[in-house]
Protein backbone atom coordinates (compact mmCIF):
# COMPACT_ATOMS: atom_id res chain seq x y z
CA UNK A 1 12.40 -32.81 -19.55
CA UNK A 2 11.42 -30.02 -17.84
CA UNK A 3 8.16 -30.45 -15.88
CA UNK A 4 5.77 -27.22 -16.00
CA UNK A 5 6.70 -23.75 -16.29
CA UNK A 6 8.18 -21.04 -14.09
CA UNK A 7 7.49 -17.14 -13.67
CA UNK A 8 10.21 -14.75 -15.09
CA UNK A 9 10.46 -11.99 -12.26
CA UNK A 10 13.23 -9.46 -12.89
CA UNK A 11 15.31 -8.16 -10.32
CA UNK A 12 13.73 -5.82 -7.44
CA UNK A 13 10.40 -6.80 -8.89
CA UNK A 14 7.59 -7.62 -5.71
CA UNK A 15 6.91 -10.95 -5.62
CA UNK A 16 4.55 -10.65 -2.54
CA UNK A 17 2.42 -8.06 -1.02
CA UNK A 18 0.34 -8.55 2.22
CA UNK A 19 -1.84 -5.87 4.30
CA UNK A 20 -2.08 -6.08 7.98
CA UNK A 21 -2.97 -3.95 11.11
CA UNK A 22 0.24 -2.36 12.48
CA UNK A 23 0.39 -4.60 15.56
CA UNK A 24 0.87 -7.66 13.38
CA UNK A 25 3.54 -6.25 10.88
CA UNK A 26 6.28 -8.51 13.35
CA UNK A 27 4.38 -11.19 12.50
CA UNK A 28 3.49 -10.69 9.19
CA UNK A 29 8.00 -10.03 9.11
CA UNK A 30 8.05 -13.63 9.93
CA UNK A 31 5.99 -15.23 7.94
CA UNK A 32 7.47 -13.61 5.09
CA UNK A 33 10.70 -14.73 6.02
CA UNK A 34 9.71 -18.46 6.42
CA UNK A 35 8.29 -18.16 2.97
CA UNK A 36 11.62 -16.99 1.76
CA UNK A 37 12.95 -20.87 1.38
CA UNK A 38 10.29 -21.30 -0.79
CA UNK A 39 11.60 -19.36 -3.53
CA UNK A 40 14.60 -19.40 -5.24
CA UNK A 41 17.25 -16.83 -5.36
CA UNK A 42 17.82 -14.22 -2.61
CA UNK A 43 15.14 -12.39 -1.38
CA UNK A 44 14.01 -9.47 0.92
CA UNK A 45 11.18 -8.30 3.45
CA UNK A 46 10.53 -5.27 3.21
CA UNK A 47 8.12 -2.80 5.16
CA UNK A 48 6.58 0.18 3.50
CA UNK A 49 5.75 3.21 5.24
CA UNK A 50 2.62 3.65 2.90
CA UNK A 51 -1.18 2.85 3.59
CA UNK A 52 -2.44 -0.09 2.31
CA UNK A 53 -2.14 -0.70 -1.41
CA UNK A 54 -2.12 2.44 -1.93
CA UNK A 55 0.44 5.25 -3.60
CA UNK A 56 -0.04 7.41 -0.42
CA UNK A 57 1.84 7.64 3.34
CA UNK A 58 -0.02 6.92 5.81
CA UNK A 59 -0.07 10.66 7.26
CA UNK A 60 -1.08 11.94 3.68
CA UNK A 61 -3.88 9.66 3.62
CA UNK A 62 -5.94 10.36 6.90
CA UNK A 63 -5.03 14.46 5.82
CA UNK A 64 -5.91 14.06 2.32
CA UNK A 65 -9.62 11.88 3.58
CA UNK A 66 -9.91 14.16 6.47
CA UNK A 67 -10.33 16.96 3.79
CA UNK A 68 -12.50 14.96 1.74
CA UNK A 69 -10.15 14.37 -1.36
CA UNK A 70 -9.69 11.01 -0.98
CA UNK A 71 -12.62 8.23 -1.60
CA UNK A 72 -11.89 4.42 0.13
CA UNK A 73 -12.13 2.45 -2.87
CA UNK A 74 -11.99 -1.15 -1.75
CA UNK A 75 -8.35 -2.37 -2.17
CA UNK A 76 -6.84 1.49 -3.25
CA UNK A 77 -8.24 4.64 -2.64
CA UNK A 78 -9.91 6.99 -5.36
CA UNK A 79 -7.61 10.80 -5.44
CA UNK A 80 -9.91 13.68 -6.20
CA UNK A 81 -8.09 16.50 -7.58
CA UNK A 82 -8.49 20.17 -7.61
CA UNK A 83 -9.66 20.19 -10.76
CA UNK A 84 -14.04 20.21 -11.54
CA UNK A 85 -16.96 21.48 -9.81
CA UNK A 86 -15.90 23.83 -6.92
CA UNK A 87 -18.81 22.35 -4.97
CA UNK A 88 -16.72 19.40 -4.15
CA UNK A 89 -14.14 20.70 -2.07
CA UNK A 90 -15.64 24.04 -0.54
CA UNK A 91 -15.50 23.70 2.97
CA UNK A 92 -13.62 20.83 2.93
CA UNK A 93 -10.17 22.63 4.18
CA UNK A 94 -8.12 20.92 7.14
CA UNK A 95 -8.25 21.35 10.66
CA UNK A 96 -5.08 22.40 12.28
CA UNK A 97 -5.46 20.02 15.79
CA UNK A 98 -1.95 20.38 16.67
């Protein structure tokens, strides 16, 4: 008889999702990879080039809050489109530091 119940992931589907400072992502690798065994089935680390939680790179989002379009929302970040009150993004235009 089978004893509890187990999750139904399908294939490709994240199964765990850490943040850390980009001098620990080594050791984040290999914790994640310990924690492989745990599991069943084959699985795979893998390291994505965006920021945070969040749907953005990590050069898009210090432009894009540079500019003032972007909000820190706790765990993702709030977009502000071009769209509404002109007042919000007047004078908000990047600076080419290059």
């Amino acid at each position: 008889k089978p004893y509890g119940t187990a999750a139904r992931v399908n294939i490709g589907q994240v199964l765990v999702s850490i943040r850390t400072k980009d001098d620990k992502i080594e050791i984040a690798c290999e914790a994640l990879r310990c924690a492989k065994a745990k599991f069943a089935g084959r699985m795979k680390v893998h390291v994505s080039n965006k920021f945070g939680l969040t749907r953005f790179t990590k050069e898009d989002y210090q432009k894009w809050k540079d500019m003032g379009r972007l909000i820190p929302d706790g765990l993702t970040a709030k977009w502000l489109s071009s769209r509404g009150p002109l007042s919000r993004i007047i004078g908000k235009e990047p600076t080419d530091e290059d």
